[in-house]
PDB file of N, CA and C in Angstrom:
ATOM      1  N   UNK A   1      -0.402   3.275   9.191  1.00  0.00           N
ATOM      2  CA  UNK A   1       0.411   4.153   8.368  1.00  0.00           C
ATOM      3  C   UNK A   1      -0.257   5.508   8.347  1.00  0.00           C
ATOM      4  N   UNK A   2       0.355   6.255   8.132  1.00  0.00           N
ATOM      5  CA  UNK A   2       0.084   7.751   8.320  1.00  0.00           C
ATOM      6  C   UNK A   2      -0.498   8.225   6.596  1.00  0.00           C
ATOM      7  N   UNK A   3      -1.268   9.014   6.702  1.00  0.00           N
ATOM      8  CA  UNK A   3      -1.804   9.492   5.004  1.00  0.00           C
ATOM      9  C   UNK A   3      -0.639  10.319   4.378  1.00  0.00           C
ATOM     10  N   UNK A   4       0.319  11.004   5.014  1.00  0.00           N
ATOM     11  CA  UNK A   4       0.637  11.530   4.449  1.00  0.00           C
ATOM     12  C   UNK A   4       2.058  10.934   3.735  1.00  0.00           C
ATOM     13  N   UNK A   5       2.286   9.522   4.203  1.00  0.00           N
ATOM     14  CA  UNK A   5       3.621   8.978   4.216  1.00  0.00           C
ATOM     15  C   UNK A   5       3.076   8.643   2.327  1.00  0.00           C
ATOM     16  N   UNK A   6       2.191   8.605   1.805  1.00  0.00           N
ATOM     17  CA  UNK A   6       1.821   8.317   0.546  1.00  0.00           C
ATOM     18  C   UNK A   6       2.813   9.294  -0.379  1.00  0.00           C
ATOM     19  N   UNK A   7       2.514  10.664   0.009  1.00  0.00           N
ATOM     20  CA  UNK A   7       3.512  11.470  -0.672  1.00  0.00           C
ATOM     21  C   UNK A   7       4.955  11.313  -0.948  1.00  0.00           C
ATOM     22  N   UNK A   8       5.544  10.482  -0.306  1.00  0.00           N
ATOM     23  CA  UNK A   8       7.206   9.948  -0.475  1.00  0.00           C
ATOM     24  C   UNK A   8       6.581   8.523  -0.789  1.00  0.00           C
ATOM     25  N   UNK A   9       5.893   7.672  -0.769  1.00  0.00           N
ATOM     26  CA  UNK A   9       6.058   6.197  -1.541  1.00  0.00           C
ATOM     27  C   UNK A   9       5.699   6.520  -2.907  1.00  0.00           C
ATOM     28  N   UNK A  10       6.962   5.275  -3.333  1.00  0.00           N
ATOM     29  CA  UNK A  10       6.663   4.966  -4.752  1.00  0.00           C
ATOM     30  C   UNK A  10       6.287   3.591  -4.851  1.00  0.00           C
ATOM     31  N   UNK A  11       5.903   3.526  -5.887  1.00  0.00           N
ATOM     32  CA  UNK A  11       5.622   1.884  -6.970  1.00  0.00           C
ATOM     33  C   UNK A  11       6.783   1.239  -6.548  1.00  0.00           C
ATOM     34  N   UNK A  12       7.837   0.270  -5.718  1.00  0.00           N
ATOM     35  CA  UNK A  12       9.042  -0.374  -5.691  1.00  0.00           C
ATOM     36  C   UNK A  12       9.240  -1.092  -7.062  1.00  0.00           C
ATOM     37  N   UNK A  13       8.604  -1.093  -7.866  1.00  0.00           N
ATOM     38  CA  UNK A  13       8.358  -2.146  -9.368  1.00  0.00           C
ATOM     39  C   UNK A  13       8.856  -0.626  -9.863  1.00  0.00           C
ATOM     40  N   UNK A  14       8.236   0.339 -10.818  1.00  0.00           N
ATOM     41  CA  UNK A  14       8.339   1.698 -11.640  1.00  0.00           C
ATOM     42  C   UNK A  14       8.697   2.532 -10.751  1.00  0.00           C
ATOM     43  N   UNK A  15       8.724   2.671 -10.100  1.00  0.00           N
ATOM     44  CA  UNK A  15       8.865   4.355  -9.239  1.00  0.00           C
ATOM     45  C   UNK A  15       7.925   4.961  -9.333  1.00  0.00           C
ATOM     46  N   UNK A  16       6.801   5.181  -9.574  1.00  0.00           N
ATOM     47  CA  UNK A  16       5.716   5.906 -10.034  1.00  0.00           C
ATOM     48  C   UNK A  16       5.070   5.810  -9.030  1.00  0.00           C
ATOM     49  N   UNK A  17       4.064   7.055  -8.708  1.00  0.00           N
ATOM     50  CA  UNK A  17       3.230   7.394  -7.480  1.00  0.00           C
ATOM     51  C   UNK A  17       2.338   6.057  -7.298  1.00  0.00           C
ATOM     52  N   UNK A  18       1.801   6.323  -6.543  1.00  0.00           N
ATOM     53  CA  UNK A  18       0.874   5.284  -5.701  1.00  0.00           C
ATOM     54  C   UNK A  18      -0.516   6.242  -4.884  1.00  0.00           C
ATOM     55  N   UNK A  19      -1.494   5.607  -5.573  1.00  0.00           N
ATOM     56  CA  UNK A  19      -3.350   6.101  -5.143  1.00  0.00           C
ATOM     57  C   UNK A  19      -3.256   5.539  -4.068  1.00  0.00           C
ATOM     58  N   UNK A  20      -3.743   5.930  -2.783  1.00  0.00           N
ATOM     59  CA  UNK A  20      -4.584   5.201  -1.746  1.00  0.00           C
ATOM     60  C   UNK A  20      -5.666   5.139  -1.700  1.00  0.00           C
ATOM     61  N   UNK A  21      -6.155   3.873  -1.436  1.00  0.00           N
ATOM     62  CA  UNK A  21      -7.550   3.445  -1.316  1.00  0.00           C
ATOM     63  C   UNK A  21      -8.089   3.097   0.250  1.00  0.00           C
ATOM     64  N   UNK A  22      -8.665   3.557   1.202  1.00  0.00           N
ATOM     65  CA  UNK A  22      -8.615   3.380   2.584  1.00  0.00           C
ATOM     66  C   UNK A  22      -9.741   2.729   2.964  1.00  0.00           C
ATOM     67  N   UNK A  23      -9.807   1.429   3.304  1.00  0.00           N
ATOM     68  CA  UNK A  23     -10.854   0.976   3.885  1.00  0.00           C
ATOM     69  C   UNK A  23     -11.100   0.907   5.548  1.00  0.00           C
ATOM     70  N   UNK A  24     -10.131   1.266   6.379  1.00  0.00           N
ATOM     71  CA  UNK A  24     -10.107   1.519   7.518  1.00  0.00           C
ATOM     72  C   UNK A  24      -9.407   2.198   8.112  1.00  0.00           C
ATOM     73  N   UNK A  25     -10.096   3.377   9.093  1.00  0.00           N
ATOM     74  CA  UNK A  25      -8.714   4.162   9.755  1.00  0.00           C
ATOM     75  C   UNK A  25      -9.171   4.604  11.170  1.00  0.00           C
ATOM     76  N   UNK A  26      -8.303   4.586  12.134  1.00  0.00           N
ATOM     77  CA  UNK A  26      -8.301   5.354  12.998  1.00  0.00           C
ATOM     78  C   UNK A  26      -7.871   6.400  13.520  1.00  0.00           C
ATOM     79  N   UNK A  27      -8.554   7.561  13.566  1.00  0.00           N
ATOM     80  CA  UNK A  27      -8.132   8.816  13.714  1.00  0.00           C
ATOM     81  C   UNK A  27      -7.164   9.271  12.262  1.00  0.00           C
ATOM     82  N   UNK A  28      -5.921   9.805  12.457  1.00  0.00           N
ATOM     83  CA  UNK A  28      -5.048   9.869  11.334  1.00  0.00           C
ATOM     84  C   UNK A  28      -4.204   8.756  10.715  1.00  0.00           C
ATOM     85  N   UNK A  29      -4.452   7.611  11.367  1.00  0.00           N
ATOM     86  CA  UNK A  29      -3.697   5.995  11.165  1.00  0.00           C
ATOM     87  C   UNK A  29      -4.777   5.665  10.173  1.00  0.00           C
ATOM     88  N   UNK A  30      -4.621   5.087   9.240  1.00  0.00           N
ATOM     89  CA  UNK A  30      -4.673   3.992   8.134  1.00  0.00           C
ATOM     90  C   UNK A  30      -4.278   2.788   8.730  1.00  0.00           C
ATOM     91  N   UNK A  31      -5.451   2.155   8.393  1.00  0.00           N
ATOM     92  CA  UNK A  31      -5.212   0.591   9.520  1.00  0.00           C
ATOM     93  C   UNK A  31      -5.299  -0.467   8.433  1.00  0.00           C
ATOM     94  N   UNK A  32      -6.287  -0.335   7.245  1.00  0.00           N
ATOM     95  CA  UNK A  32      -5.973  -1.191   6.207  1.00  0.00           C
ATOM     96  C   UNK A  32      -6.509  -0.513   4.832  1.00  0.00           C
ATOM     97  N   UNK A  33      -6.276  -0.568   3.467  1.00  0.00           N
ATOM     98  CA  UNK A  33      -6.808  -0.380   2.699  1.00  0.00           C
ATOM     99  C   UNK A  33      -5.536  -1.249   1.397  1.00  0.00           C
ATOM    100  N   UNK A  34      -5.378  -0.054   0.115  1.00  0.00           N
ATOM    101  CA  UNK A  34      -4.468  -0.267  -0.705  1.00  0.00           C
ATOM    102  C   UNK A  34      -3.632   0.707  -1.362  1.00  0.00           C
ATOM    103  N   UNK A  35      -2.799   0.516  -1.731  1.00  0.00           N
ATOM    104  CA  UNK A  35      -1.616   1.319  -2.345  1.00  0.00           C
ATOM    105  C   UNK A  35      -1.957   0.948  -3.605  1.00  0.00           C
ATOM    106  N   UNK A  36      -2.143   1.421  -4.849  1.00  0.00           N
ATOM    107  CA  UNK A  36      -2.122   1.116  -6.342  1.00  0.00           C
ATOM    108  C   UNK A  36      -1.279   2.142  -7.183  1.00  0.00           C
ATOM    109  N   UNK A  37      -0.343   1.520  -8.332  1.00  0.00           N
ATOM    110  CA  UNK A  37       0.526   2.157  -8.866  1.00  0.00           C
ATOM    111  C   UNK A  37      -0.449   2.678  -9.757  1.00  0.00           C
ATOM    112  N   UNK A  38      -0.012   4.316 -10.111  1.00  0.00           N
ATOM    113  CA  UNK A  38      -0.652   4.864 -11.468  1.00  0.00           C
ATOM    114  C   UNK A  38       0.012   4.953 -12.609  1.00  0.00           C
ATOM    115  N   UNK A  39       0.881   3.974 -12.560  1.00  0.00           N
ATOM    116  CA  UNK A  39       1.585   3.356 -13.806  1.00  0.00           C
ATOM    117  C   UNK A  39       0.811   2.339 -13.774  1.00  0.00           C
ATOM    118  N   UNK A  40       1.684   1.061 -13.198  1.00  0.00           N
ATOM    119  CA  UNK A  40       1.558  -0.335 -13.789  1.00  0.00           C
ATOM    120  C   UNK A  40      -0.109  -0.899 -13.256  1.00  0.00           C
ATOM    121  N   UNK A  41      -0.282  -0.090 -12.095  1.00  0.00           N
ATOM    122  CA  UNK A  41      -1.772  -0.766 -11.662  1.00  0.00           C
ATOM    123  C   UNK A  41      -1.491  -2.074 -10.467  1.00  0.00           C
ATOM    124  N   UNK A  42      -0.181  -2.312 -10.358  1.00  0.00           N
ATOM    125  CA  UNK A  42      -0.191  -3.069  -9.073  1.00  0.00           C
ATOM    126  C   UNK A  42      -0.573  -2.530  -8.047  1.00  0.00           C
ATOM    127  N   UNK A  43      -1.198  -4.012  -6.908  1.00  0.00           N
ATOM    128  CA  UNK A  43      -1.569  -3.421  -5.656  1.00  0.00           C
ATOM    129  C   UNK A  43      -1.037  -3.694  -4.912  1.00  0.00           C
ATOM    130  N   UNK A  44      -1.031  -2.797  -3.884  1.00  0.00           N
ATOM    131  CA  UNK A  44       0.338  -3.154  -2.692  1.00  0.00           C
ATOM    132  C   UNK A  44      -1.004  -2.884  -1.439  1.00  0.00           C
ATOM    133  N   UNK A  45      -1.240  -4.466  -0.827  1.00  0.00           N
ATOM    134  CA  UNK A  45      -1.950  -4.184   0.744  1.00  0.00           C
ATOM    135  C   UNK A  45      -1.469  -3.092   2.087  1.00  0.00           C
ATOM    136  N   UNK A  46      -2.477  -2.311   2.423  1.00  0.00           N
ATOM    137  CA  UNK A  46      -2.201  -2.287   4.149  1.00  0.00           C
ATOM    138  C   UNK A  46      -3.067  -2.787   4.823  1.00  0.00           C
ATOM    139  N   UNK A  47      -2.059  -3.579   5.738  1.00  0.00           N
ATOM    140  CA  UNK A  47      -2.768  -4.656   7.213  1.00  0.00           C
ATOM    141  C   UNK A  47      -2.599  -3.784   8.233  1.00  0.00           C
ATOM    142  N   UNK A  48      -3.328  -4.053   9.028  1.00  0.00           N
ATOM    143  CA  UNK A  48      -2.675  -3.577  10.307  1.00  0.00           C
ATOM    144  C   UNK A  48      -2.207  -2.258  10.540  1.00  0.00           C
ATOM    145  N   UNK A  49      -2.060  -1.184   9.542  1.00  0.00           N
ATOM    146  CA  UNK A  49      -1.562  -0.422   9.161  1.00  0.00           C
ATOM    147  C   UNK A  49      -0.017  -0.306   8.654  1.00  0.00           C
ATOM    148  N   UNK A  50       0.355  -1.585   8.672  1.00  0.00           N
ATOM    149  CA  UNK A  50       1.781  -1.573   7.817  1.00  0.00           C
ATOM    150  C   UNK A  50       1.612  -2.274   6.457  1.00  0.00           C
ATOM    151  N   UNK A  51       2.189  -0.967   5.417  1.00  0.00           N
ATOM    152  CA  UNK A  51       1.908  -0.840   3.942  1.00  0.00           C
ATOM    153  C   UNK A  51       2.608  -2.205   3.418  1.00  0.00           C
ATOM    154  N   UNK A  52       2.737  -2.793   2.483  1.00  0.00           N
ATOM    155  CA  UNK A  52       3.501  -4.603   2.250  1.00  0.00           C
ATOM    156  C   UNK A  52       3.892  -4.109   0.696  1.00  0.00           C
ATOM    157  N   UNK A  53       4.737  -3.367   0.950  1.00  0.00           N
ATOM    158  CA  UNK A  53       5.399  -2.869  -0.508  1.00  0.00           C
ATOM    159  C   UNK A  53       6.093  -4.192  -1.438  1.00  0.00           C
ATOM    160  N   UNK A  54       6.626  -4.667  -1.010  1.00  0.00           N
ATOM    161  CA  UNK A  54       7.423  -6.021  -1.467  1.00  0.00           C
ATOM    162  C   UNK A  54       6.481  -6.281  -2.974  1.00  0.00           C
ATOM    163  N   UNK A  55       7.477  -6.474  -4.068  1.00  0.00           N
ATOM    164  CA  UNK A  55       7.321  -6.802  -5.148  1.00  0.00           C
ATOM    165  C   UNK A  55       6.102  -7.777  -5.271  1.00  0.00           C
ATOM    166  N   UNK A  56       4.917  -8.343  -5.784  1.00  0.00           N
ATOM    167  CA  UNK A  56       4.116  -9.427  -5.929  1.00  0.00           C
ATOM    168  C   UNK A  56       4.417 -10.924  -5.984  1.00  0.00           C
ATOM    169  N   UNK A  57       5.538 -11.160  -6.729  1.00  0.00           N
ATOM    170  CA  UNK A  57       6.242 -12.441  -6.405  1.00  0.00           C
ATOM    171  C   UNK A  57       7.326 -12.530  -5.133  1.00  0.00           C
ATOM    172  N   UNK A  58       7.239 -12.132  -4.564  1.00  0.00           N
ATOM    173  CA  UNK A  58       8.058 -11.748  -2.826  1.00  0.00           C
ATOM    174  C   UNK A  58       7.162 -12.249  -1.959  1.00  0.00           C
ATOM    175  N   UNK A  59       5.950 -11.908  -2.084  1.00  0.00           N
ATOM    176  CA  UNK A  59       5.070 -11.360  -1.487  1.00  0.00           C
ATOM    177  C   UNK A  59       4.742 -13.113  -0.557  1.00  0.00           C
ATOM    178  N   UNK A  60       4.627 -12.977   0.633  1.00  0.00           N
ATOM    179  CA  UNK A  60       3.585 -14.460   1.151  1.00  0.00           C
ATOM    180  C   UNK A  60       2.121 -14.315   1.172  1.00  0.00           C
ATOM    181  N   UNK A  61       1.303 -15.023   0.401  1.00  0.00           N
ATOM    182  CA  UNK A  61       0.036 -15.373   1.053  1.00  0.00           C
ATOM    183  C   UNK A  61       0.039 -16.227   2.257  1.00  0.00           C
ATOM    184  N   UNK A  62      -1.379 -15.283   3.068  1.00  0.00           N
ATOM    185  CA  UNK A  62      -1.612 -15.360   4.223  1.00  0.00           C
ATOM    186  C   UNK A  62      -2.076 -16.775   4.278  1.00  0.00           C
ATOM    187  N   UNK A  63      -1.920 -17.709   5.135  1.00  0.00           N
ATOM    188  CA  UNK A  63      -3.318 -19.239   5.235  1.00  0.00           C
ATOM    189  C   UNK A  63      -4.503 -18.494   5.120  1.00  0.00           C
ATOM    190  N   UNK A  64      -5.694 -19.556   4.267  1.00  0.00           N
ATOM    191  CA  UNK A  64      -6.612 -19.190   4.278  1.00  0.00           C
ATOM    192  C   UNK A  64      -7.787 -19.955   5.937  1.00  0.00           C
TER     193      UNK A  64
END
């Protein structure tokens, strides 16, 4: 995902902005980190560099 695509996501729960937290990137790609609402405080993963907005009960856990 691109850094700047943060500026148009919202919270899909509130609408409310979303912090990025980046734990990996290449070059200008975001390959994994987190999305967190600065409302409610949910976290929304990036894998791979695709963000997993989907509500928390939507959501699949991965096999461990």
């Amino acid at each position: 995902m691109k850094e700047d695509l943060v500026d148009i996501t919202c919270c899909p729960l509130d609408k409310h902005d979303l912090d990025l937290d980046i734990e990996e990137r290449e070059g200008d790609e975001i390959l994994s980190g987190t999305l967190t609402c600065t409302e409610c405080g949910e976290t929304y993963p990036i894998e791979d560099g695709i963000p997993n907005l989907l509500p928390p009960d939507m959501r699949e856990e991965a096999p461990a």
